[in-house]
PDB file of N, CA and C in Angstrom:
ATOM      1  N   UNK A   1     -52.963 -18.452 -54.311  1.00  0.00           N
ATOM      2  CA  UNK A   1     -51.686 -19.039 -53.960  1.00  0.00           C
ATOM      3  C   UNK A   1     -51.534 -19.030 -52.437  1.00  0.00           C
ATOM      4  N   UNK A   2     -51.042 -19.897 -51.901  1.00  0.00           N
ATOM      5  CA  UNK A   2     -50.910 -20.176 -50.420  1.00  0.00           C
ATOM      6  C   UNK A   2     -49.152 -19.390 -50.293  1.00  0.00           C
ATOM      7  N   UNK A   3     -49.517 -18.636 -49.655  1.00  0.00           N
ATOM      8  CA  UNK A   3     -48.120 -17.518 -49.441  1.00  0.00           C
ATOM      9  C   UNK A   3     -47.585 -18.103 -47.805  1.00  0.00           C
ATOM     10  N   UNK A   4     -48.139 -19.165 -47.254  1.00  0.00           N
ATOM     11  CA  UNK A   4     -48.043 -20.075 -45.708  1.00  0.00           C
ATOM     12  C   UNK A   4     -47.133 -21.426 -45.999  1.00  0.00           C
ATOM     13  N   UNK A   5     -47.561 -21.392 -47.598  1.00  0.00           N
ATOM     14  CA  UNK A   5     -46.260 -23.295 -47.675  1.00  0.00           C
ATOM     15  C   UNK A   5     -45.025 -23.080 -47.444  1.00  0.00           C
ATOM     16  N   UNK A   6     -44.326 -23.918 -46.480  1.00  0.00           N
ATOM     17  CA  UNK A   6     -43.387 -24.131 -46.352  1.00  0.00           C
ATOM     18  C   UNK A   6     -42.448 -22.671 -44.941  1.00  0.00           C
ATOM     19  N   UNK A   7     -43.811 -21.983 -44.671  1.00  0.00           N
ATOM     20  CA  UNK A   7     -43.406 -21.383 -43.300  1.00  0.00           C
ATOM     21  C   UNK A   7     -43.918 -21.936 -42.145  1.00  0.00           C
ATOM     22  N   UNK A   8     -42.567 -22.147 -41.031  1.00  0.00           N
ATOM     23  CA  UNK A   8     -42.784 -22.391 -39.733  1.00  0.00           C
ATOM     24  C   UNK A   8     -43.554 -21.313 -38.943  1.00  0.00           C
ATOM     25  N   UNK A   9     -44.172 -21.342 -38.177  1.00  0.00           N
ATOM     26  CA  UNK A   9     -44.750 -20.625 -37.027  1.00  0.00           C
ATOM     27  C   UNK A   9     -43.982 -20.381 -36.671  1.00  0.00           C
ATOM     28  N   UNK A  10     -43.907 -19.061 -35.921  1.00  0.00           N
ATOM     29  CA  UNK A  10     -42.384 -18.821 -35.008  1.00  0.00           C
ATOM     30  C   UNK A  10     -43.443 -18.602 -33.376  1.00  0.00           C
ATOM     31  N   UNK A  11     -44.452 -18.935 -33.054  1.00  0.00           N
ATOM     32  CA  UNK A  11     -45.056 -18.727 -32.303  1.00  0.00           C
ATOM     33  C   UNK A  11     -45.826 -19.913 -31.667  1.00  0.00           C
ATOM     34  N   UNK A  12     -46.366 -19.974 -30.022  1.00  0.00           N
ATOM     35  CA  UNK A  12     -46.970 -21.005 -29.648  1.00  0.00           C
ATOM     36  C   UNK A  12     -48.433 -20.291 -29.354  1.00  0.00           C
ATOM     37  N   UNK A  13     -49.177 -21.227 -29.668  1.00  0.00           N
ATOM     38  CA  UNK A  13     -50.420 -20.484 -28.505  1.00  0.00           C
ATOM     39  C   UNK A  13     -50.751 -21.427 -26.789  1.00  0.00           C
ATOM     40  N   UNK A  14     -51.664 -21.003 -26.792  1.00  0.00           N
ATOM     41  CA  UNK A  14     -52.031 -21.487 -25.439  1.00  0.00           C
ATOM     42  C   UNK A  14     -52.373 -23.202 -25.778  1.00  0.00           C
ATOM     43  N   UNK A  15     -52.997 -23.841 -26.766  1.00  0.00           N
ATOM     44  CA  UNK A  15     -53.416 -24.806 -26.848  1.00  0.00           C
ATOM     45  C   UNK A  15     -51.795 -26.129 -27.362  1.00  0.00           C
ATOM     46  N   UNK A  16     -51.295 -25.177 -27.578  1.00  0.00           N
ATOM     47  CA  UNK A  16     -50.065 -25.456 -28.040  1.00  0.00           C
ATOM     48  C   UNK A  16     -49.049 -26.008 -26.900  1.00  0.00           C
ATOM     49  N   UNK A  17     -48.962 -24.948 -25.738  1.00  0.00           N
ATOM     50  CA  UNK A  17     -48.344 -25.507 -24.285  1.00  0.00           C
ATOM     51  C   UNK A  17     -48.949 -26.595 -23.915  1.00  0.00           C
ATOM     52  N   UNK A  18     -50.047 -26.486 -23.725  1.00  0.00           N
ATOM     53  CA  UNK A  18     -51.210 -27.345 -23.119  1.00  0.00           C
ATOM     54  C   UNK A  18     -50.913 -28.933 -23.776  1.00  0.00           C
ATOM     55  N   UNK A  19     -50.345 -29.058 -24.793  1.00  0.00           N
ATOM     56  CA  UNK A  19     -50.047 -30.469 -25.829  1.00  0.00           C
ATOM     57  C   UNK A  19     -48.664 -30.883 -25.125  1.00  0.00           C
ATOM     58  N   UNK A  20     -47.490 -29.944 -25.155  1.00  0.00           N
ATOM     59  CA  UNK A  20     -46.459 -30.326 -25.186  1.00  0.00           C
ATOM     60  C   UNK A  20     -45.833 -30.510 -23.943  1.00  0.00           C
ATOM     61  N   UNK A  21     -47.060 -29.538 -22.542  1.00  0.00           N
ATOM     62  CA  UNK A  21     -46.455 -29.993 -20.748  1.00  0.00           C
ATOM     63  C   UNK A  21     -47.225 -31.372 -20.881  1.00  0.00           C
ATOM     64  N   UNK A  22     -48.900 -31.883 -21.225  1.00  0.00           N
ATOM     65  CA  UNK A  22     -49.366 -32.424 -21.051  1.00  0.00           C
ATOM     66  C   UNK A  22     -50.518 -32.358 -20.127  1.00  0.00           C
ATOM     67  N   UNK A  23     -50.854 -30.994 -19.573  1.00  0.00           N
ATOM     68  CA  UNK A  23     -51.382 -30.449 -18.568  1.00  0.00           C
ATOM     69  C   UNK A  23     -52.638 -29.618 -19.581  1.00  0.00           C
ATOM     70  N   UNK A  24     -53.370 -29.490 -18.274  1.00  0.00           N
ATOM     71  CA  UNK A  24     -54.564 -29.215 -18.575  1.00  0.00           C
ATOM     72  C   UNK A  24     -54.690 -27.125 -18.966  1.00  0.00           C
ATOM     73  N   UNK A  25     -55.622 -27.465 -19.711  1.00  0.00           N
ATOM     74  CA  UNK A  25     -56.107 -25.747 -20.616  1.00  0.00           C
ATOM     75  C   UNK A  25     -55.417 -24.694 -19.372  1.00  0.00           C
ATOM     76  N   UNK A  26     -56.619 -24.636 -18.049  1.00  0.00           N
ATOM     77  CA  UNK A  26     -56.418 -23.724 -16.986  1.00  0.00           C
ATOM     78  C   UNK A  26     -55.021 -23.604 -16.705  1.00  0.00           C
ATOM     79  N   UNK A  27     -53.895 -24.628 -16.449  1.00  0.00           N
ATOM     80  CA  UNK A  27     -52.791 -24.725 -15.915  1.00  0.00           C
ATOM     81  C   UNK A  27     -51.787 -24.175 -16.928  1.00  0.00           C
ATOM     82  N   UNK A  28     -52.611 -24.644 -18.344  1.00  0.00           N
ATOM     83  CA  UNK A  28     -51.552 -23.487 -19.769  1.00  0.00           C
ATOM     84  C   UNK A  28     -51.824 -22.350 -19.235  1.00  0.00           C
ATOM     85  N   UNK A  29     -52.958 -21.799 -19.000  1.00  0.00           N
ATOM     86  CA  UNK A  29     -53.036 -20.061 -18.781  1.00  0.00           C
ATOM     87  C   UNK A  29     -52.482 -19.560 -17.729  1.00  0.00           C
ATOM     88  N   UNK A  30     -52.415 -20.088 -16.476  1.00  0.00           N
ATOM     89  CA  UNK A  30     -52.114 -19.968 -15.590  1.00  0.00           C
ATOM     90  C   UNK A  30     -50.319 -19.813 -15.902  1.00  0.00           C
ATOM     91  N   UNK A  31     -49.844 -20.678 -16.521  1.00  0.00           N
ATOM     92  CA  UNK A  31     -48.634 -20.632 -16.349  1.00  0.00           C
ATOM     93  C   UNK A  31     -48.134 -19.517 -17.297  1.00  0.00           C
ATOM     94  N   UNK A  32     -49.081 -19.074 -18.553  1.00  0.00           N
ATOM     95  CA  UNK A  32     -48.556 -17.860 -19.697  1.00  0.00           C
ATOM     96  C   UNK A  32     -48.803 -16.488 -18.930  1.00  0.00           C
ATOM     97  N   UNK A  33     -50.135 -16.842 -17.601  1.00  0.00           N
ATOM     98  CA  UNK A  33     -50.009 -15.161 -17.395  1.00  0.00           C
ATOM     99  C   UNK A  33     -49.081 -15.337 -15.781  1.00  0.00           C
ATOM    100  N   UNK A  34     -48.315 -16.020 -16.086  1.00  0.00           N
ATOM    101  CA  UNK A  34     -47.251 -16.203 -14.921  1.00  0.00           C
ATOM    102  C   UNK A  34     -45.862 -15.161 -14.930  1.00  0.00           C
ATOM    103  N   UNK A  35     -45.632 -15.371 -16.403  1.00  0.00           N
ATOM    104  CA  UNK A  35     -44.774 -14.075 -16.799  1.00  0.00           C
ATOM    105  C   UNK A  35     -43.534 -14.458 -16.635  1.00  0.00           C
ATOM    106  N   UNK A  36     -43.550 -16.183 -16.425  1.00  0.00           N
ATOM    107  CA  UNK A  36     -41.981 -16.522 -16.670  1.00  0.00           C
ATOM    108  C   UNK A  36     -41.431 -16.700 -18.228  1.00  0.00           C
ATOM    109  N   UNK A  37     -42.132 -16.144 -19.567  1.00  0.00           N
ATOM    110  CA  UNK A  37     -41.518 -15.984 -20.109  1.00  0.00           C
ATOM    111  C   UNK A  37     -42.467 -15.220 -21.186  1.00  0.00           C
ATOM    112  N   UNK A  38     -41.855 -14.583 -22.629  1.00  0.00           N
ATOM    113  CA  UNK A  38     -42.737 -13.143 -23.231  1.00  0.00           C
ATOM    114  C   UNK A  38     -43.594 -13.965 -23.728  1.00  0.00           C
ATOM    115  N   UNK A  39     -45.048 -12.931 -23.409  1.00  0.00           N
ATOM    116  CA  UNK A  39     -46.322 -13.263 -23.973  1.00  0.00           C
ATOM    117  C   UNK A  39     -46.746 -12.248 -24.852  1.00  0.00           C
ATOM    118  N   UNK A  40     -47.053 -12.786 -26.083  1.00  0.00           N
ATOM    119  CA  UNK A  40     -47.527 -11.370 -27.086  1.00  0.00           C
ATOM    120  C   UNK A  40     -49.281 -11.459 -27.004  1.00  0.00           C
ATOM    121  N   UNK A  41     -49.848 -10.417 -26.760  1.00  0.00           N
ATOM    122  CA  UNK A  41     -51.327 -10.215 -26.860  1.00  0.00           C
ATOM    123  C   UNK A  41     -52.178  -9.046 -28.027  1.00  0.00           C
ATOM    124  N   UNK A  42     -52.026 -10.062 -28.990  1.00  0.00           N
ATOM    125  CA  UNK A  42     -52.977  -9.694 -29.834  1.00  0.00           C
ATOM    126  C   UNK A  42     -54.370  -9.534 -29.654  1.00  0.00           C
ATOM    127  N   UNK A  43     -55.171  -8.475 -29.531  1.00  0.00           N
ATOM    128  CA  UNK A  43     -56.650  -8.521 -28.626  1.00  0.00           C
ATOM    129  C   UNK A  43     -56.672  -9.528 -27.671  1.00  0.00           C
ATOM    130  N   UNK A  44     -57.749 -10.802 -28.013  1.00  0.00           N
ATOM    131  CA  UNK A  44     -57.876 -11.547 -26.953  1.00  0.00           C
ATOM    132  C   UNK A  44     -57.142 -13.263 -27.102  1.00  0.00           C
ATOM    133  N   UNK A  45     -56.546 -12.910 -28.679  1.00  0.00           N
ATOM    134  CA  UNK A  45     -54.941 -13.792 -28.476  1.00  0.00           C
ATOM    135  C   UNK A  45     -53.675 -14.026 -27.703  1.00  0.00           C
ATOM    136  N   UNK A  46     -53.551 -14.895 -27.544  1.00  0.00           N
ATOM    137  CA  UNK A  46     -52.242 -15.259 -26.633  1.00  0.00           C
ATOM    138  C   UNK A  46     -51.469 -15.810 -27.354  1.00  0.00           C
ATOM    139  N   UNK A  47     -50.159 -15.439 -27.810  1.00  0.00           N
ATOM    140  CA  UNK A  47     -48.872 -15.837 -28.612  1.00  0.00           C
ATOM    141  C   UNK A  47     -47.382 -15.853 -27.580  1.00  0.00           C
ATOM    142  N   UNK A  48     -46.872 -17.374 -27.887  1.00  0.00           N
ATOM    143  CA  UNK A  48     -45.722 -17.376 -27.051  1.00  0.00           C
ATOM    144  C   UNK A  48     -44.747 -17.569 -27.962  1.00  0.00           C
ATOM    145  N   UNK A  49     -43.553 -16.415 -28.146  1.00  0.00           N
ATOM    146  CA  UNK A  49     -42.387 -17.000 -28.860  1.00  0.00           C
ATOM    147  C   UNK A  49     -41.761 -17.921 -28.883  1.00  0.00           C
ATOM    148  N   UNK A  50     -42.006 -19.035 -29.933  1.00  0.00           N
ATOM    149  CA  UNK A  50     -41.054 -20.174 -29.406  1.00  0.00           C
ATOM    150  C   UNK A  50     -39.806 -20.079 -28.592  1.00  0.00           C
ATOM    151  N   UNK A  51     -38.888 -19.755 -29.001  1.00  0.00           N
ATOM    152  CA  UNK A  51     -37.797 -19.516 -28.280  1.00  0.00           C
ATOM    153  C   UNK A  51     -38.171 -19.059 -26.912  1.00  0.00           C
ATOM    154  N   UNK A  52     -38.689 -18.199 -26.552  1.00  0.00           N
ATOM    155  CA  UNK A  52     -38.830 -17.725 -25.487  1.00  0.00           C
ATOM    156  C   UNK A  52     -39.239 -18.763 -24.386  1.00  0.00           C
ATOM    157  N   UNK A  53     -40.474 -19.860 -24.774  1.00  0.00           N
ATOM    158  CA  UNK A  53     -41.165 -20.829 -24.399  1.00  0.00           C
ATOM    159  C   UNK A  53     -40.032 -21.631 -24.033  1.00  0.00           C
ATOM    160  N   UNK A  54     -39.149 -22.352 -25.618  1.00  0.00           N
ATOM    161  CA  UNK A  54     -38.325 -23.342 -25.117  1.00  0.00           C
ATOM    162  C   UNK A  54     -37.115 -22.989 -24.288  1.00  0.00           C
ATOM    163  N   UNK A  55     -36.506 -21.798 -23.725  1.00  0.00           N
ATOM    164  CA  UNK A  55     -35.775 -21.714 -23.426  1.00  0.00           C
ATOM    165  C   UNK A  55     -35.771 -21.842 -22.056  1.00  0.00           C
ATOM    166  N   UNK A  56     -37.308 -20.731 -21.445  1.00  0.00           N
ATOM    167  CA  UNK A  56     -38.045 -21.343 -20.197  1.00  0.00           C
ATOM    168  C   UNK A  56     -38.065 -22.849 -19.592  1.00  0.00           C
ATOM    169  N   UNK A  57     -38.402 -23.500 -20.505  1.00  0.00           N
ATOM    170  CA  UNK A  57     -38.819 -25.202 -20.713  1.00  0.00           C
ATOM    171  C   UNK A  57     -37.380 -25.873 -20.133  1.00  0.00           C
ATOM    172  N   UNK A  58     -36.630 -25.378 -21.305  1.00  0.00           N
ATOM    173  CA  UNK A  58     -34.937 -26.080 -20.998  1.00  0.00           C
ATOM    174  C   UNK A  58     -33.831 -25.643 -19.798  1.00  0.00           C
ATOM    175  N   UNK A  59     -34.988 -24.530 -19.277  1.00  0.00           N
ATOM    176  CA  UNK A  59     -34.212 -24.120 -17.895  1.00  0.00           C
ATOM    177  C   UNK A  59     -33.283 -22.822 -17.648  1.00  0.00           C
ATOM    178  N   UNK A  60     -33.457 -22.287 -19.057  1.00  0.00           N
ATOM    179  CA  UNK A  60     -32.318 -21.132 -19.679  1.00  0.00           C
ATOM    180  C   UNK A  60     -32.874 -19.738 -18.904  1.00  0.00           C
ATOM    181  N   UNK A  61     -34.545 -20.009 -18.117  1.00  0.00           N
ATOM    182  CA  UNK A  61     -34.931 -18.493 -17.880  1.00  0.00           C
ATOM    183  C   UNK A  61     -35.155 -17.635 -19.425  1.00  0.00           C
ATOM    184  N   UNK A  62     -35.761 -16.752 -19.111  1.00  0.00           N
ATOM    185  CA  UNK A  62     -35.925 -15.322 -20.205  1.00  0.00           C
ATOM    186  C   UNK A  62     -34.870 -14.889 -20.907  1.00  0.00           C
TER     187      UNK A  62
END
């Protein structure tokens, strides 16, 4: 049974920014280990709380 149907991600990754500035891989990383907004690091994963991301994005700061 797929226990994933019908759940949202509550998380971005790096490839994920990289789609939605339009900017290139280096300039996603660059900007997640910038620290303008929370980065979760799972070993050598990078997870951005949505919220956290869009709020950055929309100008709201952390």
């Amino acid at each position: 049974m797929d226990e994933t149907k019908g759940f949202e991600k509550e998380t971005l990754e790096v490839t994920d920014i990289k789609q939605i500035l339009g900017c290139g891989i280096n300039q996603a990383y660059k900007l997640v280990n910038s620290g303008e907004f929370h980065v979760i690091r799972i070993g050598k994963k990078i997870k951005v709380p949505k919220d956290s991301f869009y709020k950055w994005f929309n100008g709201q700061g952390q």
